[in-house]
Protein backbone atom coordinates (compact mmCIF):
# COMPACT_ATOMS: atom_id res chain seq x y z
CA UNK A 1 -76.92 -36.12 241.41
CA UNK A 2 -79.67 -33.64 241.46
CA UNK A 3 -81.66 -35.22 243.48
CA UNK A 4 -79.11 -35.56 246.68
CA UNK A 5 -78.07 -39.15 245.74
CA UNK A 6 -74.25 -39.55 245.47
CA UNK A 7 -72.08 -40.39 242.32
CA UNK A 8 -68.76 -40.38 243.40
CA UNK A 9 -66.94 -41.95 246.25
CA UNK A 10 -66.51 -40.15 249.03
CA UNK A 11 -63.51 -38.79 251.38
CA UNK A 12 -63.41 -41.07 254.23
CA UNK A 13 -62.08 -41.04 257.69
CA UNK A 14 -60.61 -44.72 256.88
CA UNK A 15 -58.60 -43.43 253.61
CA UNK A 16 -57.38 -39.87 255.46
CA UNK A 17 -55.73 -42.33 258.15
CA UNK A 18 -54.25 -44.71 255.23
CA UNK A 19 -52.73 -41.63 253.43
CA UNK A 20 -51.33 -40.39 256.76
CA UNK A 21 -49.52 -43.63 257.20
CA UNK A 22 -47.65 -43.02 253.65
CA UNK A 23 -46.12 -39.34 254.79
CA UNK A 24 -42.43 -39.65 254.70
CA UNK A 25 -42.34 -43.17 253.19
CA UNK A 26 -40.36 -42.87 250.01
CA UNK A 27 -42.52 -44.13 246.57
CA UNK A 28 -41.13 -46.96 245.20
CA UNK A 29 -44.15 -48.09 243.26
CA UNK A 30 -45.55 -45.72 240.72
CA UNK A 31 -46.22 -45.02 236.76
CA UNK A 32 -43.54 -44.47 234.52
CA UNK A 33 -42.92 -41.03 233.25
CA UNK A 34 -43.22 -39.75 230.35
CA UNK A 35 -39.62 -39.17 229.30
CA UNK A 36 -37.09 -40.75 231.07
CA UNK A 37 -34.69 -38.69 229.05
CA UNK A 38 -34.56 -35.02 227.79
CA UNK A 39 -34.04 -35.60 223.87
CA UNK A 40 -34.18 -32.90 221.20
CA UNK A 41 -37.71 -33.64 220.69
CA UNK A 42 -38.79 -34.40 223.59
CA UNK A 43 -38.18 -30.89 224.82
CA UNK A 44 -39.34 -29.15 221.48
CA UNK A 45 -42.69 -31.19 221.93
CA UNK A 46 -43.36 -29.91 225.80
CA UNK A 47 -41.74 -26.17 224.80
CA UNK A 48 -44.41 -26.29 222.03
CA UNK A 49 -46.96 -27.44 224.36
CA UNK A 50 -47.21 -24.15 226.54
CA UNK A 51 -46.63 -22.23 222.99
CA UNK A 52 -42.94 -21.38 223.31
CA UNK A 53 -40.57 -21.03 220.58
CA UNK A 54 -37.33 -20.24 222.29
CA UNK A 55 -34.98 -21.12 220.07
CA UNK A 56 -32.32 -21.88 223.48
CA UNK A 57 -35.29 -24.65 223.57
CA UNK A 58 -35.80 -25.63 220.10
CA UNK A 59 -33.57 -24.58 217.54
CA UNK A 60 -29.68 -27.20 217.92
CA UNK A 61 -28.12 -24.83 215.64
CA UNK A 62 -28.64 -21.83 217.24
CA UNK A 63 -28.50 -23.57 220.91
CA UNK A 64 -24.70 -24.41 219.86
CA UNK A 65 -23.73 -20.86 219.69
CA UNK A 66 -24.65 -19.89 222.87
CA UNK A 67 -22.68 -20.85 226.70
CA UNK A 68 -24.17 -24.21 226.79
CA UNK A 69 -23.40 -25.50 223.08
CA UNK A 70 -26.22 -27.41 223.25
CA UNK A 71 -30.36 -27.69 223.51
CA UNK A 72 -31.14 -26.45 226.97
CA UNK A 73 -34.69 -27.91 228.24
CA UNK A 74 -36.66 -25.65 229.56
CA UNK A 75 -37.28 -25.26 233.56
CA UNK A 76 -40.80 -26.49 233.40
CA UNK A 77 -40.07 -29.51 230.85
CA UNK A 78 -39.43 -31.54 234.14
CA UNK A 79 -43.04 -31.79 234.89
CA UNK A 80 -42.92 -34.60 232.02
CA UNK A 81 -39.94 -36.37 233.97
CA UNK A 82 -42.08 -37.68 237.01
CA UNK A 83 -46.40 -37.56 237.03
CA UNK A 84 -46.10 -37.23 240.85
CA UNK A 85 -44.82 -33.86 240.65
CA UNK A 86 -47.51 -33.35 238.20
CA UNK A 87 -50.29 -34.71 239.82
CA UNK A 88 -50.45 -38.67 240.22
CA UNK A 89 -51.52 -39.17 243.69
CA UNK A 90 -52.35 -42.10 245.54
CA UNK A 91 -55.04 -43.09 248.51
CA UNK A 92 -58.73 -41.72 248.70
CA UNK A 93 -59.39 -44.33 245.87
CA UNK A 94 -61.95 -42.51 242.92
CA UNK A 95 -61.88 -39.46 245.05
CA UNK A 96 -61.26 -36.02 242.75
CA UNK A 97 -57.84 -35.16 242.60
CA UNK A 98 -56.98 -31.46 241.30
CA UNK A 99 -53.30 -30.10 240.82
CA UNK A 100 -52.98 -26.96 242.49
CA UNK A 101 -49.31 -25.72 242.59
CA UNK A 102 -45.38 -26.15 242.74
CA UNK A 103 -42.50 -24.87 244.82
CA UNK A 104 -39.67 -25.95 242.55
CA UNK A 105 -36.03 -25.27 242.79
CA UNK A 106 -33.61 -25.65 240.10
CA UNK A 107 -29.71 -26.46 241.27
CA UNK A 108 -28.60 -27.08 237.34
CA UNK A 109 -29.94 -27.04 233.55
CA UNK A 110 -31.03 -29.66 231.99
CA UNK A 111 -28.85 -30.61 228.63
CA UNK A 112 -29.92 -32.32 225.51
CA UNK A 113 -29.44 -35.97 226.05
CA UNK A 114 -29.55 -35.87 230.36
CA UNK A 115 -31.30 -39.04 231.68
CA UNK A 116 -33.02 -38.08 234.55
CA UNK A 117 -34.19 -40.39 237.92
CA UNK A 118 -36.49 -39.00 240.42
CA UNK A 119 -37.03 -39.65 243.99
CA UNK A 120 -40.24 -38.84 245.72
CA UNK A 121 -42.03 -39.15 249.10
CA UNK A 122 -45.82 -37.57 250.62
CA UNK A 123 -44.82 -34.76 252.47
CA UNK A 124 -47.97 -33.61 254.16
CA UNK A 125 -51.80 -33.62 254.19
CA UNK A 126 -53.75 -30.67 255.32
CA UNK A 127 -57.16 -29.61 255.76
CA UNK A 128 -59.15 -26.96 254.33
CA UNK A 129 -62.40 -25.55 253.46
CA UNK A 130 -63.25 -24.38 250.32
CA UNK A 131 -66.00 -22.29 248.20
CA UNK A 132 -65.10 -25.39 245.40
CA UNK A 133 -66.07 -28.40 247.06
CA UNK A 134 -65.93 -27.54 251.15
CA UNK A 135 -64.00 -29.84 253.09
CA UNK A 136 -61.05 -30.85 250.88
CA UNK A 137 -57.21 -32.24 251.52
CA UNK A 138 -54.22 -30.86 250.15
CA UNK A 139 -51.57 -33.75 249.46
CA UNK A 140 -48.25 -32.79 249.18
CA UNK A 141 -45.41 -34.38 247.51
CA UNK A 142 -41.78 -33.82 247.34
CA UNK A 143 -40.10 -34.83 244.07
CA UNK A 144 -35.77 -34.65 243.65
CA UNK A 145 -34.24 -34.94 240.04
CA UNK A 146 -31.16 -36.67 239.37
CA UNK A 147 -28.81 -36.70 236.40
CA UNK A 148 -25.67 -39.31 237.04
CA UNK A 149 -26.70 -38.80 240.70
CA UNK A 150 -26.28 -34.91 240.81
CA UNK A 151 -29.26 -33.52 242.00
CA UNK A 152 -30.26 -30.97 239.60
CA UNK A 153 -33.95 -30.01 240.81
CA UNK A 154 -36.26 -30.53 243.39
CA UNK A 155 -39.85 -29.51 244.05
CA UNK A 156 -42.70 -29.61 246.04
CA UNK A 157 -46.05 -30.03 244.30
CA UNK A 158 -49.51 -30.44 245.46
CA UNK A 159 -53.27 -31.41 244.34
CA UNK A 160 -55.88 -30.88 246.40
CA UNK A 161 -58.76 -33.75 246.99
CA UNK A 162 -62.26 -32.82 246.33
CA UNK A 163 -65.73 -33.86 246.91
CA UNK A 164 -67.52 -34.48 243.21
CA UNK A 165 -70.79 -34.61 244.26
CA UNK A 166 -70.40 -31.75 246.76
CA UNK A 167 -68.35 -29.42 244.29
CA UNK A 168 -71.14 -30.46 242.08
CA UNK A 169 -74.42 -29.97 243.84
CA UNK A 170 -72.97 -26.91 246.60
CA UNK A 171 -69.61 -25.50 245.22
CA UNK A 172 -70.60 -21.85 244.76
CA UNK A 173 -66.73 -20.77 243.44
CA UNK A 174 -68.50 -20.77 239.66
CA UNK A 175 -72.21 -20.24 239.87
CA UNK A 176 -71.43 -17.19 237.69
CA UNK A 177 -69.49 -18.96 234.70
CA UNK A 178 -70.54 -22.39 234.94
CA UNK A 179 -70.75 -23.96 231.30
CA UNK A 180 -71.89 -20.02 230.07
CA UNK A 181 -70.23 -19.30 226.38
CA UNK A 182 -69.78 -15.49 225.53
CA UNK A 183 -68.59 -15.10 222.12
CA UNK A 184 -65.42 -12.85 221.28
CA UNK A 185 -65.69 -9.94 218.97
CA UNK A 186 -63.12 -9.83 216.00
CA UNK A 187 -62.14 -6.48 217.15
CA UNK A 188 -61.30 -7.83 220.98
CA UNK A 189 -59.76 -10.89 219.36
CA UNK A 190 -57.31 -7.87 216.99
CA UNK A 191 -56.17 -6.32 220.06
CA UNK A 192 -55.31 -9.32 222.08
CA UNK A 193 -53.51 -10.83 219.67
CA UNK A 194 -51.09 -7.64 219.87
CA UNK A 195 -49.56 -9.14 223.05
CA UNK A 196 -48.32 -12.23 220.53
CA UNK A 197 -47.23 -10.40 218.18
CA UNK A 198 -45.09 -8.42 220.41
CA UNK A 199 -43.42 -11.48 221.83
CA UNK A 200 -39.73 -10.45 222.68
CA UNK A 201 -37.61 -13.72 223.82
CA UNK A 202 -35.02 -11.89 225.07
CA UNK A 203 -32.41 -15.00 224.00
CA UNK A 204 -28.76 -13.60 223.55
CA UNK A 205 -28.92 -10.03 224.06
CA UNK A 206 -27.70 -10.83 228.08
CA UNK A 207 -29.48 -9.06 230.08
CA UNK A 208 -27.18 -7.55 233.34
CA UNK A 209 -28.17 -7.39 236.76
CA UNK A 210 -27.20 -4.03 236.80
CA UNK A 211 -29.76 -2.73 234.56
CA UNK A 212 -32.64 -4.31 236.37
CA UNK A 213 -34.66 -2.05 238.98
CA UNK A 214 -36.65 -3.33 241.57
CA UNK A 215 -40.22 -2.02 240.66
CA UNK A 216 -39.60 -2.56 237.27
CA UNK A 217 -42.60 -4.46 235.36
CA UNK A 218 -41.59 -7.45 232.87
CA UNK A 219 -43.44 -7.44 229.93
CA UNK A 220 -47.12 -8.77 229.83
CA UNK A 221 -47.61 -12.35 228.45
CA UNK A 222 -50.98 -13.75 227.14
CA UNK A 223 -52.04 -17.10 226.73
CA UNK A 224 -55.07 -18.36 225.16
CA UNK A 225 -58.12 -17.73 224.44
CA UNK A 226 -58.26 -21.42 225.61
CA UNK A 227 -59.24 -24.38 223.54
CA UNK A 228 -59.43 -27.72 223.92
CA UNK A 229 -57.19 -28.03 221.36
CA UNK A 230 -54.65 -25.93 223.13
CA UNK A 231 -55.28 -28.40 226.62
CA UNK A 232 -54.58 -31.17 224.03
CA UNK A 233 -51.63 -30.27 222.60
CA UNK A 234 -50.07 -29.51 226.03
CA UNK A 235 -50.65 -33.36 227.07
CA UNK A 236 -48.72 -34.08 223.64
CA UNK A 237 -46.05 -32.56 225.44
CA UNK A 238 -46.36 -33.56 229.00
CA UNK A 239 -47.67 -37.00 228.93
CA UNK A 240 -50.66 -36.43 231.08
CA UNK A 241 -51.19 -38.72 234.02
CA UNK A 242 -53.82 -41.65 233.03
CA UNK A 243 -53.97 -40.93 228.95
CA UNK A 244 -53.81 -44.53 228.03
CA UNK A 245 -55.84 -46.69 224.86
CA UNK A 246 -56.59 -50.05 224.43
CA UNK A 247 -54.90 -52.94 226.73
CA UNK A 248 -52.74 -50.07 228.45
CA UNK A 249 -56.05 -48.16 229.64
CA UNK A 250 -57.80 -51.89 230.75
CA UNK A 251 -54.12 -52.68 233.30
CA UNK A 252 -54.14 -49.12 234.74
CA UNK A 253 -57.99 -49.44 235.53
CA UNK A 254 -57.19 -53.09 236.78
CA UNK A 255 -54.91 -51.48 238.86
CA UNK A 256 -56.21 -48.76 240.18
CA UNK A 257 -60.34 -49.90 240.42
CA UNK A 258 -61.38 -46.40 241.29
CA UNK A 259 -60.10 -44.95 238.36
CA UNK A 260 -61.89 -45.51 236.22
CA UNK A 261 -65.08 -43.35 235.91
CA UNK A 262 -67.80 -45.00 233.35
CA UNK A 263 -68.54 -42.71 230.27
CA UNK A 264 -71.91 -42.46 228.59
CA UNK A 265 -71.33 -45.98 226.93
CA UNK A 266 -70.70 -47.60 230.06
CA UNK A 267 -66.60 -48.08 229.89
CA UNK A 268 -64.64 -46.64 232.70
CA UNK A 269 -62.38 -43.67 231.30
CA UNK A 270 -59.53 -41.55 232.59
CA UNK A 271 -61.15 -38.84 235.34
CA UNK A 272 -58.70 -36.62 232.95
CA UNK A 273 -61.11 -36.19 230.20
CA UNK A 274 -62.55 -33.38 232.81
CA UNK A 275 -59.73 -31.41 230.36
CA UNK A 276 -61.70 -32.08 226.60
CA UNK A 277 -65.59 -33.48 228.21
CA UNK A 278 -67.24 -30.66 228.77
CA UNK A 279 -70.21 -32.88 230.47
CA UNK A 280 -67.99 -34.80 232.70
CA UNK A 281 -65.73 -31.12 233.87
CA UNK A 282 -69.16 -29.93 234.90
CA UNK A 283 -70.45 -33.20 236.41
CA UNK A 284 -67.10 -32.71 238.90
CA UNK A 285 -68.41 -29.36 239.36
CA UNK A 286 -65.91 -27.42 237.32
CA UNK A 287 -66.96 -24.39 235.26
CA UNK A 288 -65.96 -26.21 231.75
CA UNK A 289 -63.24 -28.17 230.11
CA UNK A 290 -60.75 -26.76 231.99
CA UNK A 291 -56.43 -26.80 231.49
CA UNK A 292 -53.86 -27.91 233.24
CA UNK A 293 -52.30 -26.90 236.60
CA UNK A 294 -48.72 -27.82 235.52
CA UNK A 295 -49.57 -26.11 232.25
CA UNK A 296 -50.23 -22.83 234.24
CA UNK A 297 -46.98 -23.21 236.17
CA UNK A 298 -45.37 -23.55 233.11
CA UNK A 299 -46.68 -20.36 231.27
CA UNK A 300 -45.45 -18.07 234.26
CA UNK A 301 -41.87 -19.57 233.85
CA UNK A 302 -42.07 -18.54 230.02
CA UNK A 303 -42.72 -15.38 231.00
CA UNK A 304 -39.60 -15.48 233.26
CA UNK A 305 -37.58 -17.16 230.41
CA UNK A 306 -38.50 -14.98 227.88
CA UNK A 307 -37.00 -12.21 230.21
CA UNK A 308 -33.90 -13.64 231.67
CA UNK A 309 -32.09 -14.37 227.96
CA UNK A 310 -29.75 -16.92 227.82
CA UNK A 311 -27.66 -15.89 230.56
CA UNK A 312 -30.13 -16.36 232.95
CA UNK A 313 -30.90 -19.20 235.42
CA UNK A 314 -34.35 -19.57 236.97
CA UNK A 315 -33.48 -20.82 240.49
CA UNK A 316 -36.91 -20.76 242.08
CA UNK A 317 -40.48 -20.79 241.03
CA UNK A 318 -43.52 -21.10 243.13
CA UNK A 319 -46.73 -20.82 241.65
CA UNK A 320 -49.95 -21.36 242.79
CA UNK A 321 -53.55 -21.97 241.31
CA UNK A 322 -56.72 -19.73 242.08
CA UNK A 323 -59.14 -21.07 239.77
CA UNK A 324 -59.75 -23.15 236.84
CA UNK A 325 -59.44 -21.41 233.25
CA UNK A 326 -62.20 -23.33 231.45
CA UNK A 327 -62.21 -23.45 227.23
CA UNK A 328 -62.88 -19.29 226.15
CA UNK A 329 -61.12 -17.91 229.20
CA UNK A 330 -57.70 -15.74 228.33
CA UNK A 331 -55.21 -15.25 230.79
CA UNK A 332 -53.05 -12.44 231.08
CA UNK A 333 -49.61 -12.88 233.29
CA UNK A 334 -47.81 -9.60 234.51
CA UNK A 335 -45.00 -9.68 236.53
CA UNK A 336 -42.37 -7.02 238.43
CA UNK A 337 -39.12 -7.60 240.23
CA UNK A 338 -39.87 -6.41 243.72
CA UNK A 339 -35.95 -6.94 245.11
CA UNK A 340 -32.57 -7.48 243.70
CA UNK A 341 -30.03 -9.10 246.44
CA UNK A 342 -26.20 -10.56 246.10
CA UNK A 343 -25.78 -13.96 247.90
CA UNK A 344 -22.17 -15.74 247.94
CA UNK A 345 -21.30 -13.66 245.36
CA UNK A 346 -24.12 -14.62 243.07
CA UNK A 347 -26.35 -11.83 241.69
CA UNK A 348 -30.14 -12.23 241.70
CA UNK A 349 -33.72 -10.61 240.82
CA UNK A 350 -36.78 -11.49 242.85
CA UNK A 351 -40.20 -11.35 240.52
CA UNK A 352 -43.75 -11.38 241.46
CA UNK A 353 -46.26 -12.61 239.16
CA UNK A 354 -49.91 -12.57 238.84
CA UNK A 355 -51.97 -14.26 236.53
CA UNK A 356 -55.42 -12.83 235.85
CA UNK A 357 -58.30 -14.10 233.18
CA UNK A 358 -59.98 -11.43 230.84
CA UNK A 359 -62.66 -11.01 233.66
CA UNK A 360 -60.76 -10.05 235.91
CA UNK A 361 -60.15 -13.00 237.98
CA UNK A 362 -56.99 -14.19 239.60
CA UNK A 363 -56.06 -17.29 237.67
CA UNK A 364 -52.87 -17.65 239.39
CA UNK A 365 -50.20 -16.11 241.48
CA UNK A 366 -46.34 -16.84 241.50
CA UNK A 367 -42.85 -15.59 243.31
CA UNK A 368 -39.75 -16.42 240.90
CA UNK A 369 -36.34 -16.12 241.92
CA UNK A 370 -33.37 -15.32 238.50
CA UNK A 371 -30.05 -15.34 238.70
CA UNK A 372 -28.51 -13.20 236.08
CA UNK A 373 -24.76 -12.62 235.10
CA UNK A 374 -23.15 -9.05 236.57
CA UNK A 375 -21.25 -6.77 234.68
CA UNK A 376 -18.73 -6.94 237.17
């Protein structure tokens, strides 16, 4: 609080050496996802969540045309097959947790109807200081996907673990947009809104290996401005990690005893509402209601989607997080292929991509790795 008293529970020596103890240990014991299986809507819902309408994605008729003959899910629709990879940690009990980036891999597409089983582990716990909260831990996890025991994806992900109170009463990463609202004009709204319009999913006009130059810049990709509406209806699509009503919400919180964080009324509630509470995002010492991490990884891989065409396979994708994009922020994600190699006679396009807000912040940075089909 203002007045120096803590809030929150802290980081502790006691729970650093407990979380240390789990590295390598593989997680037997955690939440369900959110699909176990990649059904038709299922992947419409999460392609819809990030505001993609690839057809590839959505559309069964026009999916059955193309080399697949069936709904594809998209590369990022995994994040709703597993919430460790998308956040659900464990130790530090009550103690912030904030998603912060992915090094994924993708062996093999995901089809319509694919059940998918995960394995997953803690891979590592480092130290850092940081303008957000100081002293702060990122946890890393290592997630593998399986479909009929074929491993068809495998990732890295990480969240870091923050200080509330300290983010809160020192974090200087925001004292310049902390809760501030600065209207749009009509006219600035008009010319953004351009970048939508000119949308190209590049779908089945292939798009050769041949033709690509390094240097060359992929077309610009916008998303937002951001609501809270839009951080809703990503969670539609994802799951979220502690979204739960009633006598579901009452067994996690029995649970897990520090998650629960008491609301205005007194009732604990999910510490996810940081993403639609405006009061409780800046009580954590966040700028606003803020989106998601996995929701940012997943708007660079549209861009890369949109791009490829069909043809394409994303093979890697690592993205990482810069800052929170509170509710008004736009983000603008640019991208250019800065090598083209041939490995065991596969042909492939390496793409840089930076995400940056309408201020001129960096939002988010990624390296992406596409394997297109060669004209050979």
């Amino acid at each position: 609080m203002a007045d120096g008293t803590n809030r929150f529970p802290k980081i502790t020596e006691e729970g650093l050496a407990d979380l240390r103890r789990r590295i390598g240990v593989p997680i037997t014991d955690t939440v369900e996802p959110w699909n176990y299986e990649a059904t038709r809507d299922g992947i419409r819902h999460y392609a819809h969540g990030i505001g993609d309408d690839n057809p590839l994605w959505c559309d069964p008729a026009y999916a059955a045309k193309t080399r697949y003959g069936t709904v594809v899910a998209l590369p990022s629709f995994l994040f709703s097959l597993s919430r460790i990879v998308s956040g659900y940690c464990g130790g530090l009990s009550g103690v912030h947790a904030m998603w912060a980036g992915a090094d994924w891999t993708w062996h093999k597409p995901v089809l319509r109807g694919d059940i998918i089983t995960t394995q997953a582990y803690l891979k590592d716990l480092v130290e850092h200081q940081t303008r957000f909260a100081g002293r702060s831990f990122q946890q890393i996890y290592h997630v593998d996907f399986f479909r009929q025991g074929e491993k068809v994806a495998e990732c890295d992900s990480w969240v870091f673990r923050t200080d509330r109170d300290e983010a809160r009463e020192r974090g200087t990463k925001y004292t310049e947009t902390k809760g501030k609202v600065v209207p749009f004009t009509d006219e600035q709204l008009a010319e953004w809104y351009k970048l939508y319009a000119a949308e190209e999913i590049r779908g089945a006009n292939t798009r050769y290996w041949e033709d690509v130059k390094e240097g060359e810049e992929i077309p610009r990709m916008m998303k937002g401005p951001m609501t809270v509406t839009g951080f809703i209806g990503y969670a539609q699509g994802w799951g979220g990690l502690y979204i739960r009503a009633n006598k579901l919400a009452w067994k996690m919180q029995s649970k897990h005893p520090g998650l629960g964080i008491k609301n205005r009324f007194n009732v604990p509630d999910c510490p996810e509402r940081v993403h639609w509470d405006e009061a409780f995002a800046l009580e954590v010492g966040a700028p606003g209601a803020y989106d998601y991490g996995p929701e940012r990884c997943s708007w660079l891989t549209h861009q890369l989607t949109n791009w490829m065409g069909d043809d394409g396979f994303l093979v890697k994708s690592k993205c990482q997080i810069r800052r929170h994009n509170p509710d008004g922020d736009v983000i603008f994600i640019d991208g250019v292929v800065t090598r083209k190699f041939v490995e065991n006679g596969k042909y492939f396009v390496e793409i840089s991509q930076k995400a940056i807000t309408h201020r001129d912040e960096l939002s988010a940075s990624g390296v992406a790795i596409v394997e297109l089909p060669s004209r050979g």
